[in-house]
Protein backbone atom coordinates (compact mmCIF):
# COMPACT_ATOMS: atom_id res chain seq x y z
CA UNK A 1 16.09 -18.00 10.69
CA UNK A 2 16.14 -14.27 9.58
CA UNK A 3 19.63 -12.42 8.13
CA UNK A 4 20.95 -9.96 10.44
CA UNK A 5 19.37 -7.35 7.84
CA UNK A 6 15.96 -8.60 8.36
CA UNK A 7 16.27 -8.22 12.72
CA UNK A 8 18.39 -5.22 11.82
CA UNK A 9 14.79 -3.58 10.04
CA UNK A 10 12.74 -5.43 12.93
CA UNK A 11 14.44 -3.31 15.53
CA UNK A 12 14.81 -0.37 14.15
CA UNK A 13 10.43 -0.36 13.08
CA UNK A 14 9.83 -1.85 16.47
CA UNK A 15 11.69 1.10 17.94
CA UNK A 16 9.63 3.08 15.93
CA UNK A 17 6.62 2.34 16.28
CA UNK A 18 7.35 2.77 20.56
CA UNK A 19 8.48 6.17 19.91
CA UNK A 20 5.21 6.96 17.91
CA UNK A 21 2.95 5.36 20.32
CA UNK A 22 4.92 7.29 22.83
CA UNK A 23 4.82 10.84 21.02
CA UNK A 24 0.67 10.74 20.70
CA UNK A 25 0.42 9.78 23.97
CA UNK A 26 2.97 12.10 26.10
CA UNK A 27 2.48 15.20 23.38
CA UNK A 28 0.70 18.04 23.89
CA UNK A 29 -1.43 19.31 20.88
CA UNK A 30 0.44 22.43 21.05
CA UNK A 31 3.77 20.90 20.85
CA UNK A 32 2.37 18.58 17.54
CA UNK A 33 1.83 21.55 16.06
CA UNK A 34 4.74 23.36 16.60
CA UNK A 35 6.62 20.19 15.69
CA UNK A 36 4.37 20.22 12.05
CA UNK A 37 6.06 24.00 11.91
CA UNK A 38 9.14 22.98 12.58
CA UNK A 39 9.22 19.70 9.94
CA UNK A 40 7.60 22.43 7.32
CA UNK A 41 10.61 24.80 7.67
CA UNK A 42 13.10 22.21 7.31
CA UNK A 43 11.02 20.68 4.07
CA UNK A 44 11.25 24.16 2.69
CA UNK A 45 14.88 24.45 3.30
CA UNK A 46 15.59 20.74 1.68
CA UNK A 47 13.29 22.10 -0.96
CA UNK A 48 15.38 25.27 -1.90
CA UNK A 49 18.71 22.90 -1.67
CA UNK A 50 17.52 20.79 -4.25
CA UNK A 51 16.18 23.57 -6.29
CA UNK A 52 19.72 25.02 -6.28
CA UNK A 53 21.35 21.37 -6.99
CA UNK A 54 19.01 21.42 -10.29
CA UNK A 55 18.73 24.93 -11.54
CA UNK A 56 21.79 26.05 -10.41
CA UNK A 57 22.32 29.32 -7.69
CA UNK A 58 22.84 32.21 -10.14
CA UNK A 59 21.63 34.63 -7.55
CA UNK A 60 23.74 32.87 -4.72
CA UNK A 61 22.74 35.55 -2.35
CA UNK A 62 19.50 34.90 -2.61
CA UNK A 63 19.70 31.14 -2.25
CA UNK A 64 21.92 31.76 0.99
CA UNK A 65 18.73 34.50 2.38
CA UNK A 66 16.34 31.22 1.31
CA UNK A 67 18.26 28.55 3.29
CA UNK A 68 19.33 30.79 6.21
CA UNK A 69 15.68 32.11 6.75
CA UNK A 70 13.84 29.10 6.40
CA UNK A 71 16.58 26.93 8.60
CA UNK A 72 16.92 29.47 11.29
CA UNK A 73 13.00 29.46 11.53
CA UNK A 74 13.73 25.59 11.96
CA UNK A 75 15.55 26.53 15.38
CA UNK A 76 14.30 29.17 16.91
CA UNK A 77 11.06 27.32 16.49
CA UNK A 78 12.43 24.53 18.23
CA UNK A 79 13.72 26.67 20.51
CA UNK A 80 10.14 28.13 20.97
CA UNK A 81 9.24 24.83 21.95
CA UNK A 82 11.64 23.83 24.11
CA UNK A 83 10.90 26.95 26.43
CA UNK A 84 7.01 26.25 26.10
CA UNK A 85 7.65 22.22 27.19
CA UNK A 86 6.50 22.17 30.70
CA UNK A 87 9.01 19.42 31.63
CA UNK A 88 12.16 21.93 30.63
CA UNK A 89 11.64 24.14 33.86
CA UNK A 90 11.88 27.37 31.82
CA UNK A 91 11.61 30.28 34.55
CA UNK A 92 9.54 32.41 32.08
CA UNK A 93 6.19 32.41 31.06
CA UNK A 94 4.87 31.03 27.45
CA UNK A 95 3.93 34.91 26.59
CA UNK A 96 7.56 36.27 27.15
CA UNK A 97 8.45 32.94 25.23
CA UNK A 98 6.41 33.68 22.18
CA UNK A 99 7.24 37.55 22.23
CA UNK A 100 10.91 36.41 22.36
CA UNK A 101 10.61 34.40 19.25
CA UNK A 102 8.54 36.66 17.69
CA UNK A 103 11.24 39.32 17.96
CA UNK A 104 13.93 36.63 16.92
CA UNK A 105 11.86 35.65 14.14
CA UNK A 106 11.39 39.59 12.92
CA UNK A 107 15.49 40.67 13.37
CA UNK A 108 16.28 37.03 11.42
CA UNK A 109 13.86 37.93 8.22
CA UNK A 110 15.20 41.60 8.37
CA UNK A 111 18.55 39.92 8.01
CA UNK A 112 17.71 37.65 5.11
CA UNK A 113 16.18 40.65 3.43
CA UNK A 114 19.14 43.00 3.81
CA UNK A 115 21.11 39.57 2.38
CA UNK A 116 19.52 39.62 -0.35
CA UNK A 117 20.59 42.89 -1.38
């Protein structure tokens, strides 16, 4: 008979593995990749976090332009794909969309910039 740690584990990979089996098969390829983009932005926002824990954040202002740009891309990306999911019932059409985050995207890295000093 298996510890309540061992069921505990059994669950949580069985639940898992559904939601994988789950993701390949209700995902479109677009959203994967958007998904890859949005996993990548947060990696490079964990990244600079534990760059700072290590080194140190001499130039704070710089460290704050890092995170903010590269977590901000984490959400408007998902918010990209959120208005591109055809189950969402967006009213507006994936090219206003993507011209929409484009613009976002351009006014948030003008921002970090100007942060930066």
């Amino acid at each position: 008979m298996g510890t309540h740690t061992e069921m505990g584990a059994d669950s949580v990979l069985s639940v898992f593995g559904a939601f994988k089996e789950e993701y390949k098969r209700n995902t479109s390829t677009r959203s994967k990749v958007i998904d890859c983009f949005i996993l990548y932005f947060l990696a490079v926002a964990a990244l600079q976090v534990v760059y700072c824990a290590i080194v140190g954040s001499f130039p704070f202002n710089s460290f704050l332009a890092g995170f903010i740009s590269a977590f901000g891309s984490a959400i408007l990306t998902a918010c990209l794909r959120m208005q591109i999911n055809p189950a969402n019932h967006f009213e507006i059409s994936e090219e206003r969309a993507f011209a929409d985050y484009a613009l976002c995207m351009l006014v948030l890295y003008v921002v970090a910039i100007n942060f930066i000093g």
